[in-house]
C-alpha atoms as a PDB file:
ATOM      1  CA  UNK A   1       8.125  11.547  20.136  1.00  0.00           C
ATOM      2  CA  UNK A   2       9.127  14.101  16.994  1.00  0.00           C
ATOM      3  CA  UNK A   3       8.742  12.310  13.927  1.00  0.00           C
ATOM      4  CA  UNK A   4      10.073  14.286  10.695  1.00  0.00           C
ATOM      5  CA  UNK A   5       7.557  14.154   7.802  1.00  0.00           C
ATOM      6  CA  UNK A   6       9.614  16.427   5.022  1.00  0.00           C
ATOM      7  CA  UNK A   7      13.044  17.589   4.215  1.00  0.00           C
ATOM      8  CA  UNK A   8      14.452  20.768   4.841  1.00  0.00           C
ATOM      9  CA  UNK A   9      15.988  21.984   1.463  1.00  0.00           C
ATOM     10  CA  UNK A  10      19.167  23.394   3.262  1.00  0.00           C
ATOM     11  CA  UNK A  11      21.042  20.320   3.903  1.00  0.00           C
ATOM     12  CA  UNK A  12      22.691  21.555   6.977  1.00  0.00           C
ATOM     13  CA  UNK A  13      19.504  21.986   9.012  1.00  0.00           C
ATOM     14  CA  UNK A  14      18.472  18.991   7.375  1.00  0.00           C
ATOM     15  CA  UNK A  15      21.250  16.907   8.602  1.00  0.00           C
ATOM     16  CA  UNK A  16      20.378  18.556  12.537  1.00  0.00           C
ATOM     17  CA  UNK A  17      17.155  17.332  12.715  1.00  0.00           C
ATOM     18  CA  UNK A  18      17.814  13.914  11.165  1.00  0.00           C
ATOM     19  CA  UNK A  19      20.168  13.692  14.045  1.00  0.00           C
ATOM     20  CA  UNK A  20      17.787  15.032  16.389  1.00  0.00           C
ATOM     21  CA  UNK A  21      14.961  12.898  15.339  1.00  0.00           C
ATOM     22  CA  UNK A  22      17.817   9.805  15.661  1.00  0.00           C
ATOM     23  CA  UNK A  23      18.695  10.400  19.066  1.00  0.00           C
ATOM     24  CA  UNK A  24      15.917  11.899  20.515  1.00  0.00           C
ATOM     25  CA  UNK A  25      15.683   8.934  23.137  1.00  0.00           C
ATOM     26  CA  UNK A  26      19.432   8.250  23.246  1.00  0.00           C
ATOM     27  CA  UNK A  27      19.454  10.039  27.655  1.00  0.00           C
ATOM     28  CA  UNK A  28      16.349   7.197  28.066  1.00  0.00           C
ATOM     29  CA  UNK A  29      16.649   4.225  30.222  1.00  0.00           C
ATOM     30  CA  UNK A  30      14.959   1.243  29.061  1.00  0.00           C
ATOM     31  CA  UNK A  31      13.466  -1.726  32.030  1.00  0.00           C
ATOM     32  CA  UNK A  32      12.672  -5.024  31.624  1.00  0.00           C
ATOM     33  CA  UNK A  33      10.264  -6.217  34.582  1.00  0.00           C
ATOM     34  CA  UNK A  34       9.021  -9.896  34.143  1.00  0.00           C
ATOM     35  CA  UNK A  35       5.640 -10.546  36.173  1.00  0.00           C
ATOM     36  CA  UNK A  36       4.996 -14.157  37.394  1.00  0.00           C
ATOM     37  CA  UNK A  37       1.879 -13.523  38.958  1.00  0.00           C
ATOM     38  CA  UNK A  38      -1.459 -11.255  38.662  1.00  0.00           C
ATOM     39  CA  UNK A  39      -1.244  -7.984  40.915  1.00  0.00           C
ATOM     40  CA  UNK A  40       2.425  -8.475  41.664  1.00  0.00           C
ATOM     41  CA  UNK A  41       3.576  -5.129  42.781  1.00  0.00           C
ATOM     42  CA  UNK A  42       7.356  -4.636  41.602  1.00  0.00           C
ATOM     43  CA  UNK A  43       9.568  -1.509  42.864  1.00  0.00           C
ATOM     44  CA  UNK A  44      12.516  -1.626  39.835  1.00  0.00           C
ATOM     45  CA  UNK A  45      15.722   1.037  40.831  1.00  0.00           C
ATOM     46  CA  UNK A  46      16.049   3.296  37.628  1.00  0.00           C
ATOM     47  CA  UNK A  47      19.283   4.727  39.452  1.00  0.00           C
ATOM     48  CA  UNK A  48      17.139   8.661  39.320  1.00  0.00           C
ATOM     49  CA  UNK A  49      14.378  10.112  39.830  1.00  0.00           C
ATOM     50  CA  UNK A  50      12.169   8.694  36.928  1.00  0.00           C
ATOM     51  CA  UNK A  51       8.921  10.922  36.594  1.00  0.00           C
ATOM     52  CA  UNK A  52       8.330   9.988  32.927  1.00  0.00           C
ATOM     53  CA  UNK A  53       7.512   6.539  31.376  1.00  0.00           C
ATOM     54  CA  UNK A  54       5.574   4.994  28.673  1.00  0.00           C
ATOM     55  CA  UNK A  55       5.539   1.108  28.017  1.00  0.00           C
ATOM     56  CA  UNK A  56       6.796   0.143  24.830  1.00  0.00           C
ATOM     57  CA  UNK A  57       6.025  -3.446  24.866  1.00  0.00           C
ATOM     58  CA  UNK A  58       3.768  -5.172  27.176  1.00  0.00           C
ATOM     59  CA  UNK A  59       1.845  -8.627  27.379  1.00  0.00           C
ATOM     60  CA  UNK A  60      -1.614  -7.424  30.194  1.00  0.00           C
ATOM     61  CA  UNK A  61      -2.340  -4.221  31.361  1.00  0.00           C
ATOM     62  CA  UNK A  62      -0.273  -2.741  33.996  1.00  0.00           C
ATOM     63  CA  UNK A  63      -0.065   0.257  36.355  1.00  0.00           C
ATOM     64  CA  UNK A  64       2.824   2.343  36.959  1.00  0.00           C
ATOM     65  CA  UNK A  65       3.483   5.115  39.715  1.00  0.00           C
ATOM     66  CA  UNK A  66       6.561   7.059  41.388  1.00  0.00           C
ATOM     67  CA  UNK A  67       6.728   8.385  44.682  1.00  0.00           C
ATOM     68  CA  UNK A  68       7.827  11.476  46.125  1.00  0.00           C
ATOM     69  CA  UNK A  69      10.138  11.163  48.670  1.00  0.00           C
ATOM     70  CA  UNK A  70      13.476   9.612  50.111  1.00  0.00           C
ATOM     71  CA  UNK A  71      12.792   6.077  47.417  1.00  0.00           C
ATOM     72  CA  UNK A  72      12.245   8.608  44.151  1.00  0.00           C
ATOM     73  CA  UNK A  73      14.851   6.741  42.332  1.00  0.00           C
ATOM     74  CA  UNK A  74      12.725   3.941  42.130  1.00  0.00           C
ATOM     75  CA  UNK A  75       9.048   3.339  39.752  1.00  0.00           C
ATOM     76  CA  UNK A  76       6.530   0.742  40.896  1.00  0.00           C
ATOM     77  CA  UNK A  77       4.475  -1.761  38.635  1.00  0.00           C
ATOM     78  CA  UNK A  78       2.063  -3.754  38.821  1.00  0.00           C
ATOM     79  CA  UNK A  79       0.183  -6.289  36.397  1.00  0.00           C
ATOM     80  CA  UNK A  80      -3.041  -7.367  36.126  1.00  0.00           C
ATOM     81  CA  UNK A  81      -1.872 -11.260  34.868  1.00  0.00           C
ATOM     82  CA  UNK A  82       1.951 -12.874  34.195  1.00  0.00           C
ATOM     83  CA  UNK A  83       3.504 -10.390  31.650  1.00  0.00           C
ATOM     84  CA  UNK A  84       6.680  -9.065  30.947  1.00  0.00           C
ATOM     85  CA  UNK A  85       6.296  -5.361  30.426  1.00  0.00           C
ATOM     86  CA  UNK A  86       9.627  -2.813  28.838  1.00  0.00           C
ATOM     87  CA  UNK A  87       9.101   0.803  29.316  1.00  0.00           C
ATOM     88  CA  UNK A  88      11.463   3.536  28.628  1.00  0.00           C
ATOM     89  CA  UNK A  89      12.023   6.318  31.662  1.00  0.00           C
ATOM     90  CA  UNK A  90      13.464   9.489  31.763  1.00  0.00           C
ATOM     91  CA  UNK A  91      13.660  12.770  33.953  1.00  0.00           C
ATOM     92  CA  UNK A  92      11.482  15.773  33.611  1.00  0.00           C
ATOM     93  CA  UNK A  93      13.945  18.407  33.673  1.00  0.00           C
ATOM     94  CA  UNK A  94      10.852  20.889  33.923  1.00  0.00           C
ATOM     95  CA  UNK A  95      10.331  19.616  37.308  1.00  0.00           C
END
């Protein structure tokens, strides 16, 4: 995550990283998964091949893998109690 911590005295490139630093997670899917049950294992369709998460708000500790293959436009989850977890995925577009 880029966080600014000055200003840029030209104003242009000021204004470009404002923006920048706005939308940086605008191309990011957000999920919702809702666990009823302790070591539920969930497979949630992200649509592409999601390589990249981090949880942004969650309620017991929970796992999260891809897989490499035919499925990779799906992530898996699992929680260790009832929890409703929201992560934000993306694409690698290193890899």
């Amino acid at each position: 995550m880029i966080s600014k911590v000055g200003q840029f005295n030209d104003s242009l490139l000021d204004r470009q990283v404002n923006e920048i630093v706005a939308n940086q997670f605008g191309n990011l899917k957000e999920v919702t998964v809702t666990f009823a049950a302790a070591n539920t294992t969930t497979k949630v369709d992200v649509g592409f091949k999601a390589d990249r998460y981090f949880p942004i708000s969650k309620s017991a500790d929970v796992r999260v893998w891809h897989s490499e293959g035919s499925d990779d436009r799906y992530i898996y989850l699992q929680a260790s109690g009832a929890a409703t977890v929201v992560l934000k995925v993306w694409r690698n577009k290193e890899g």
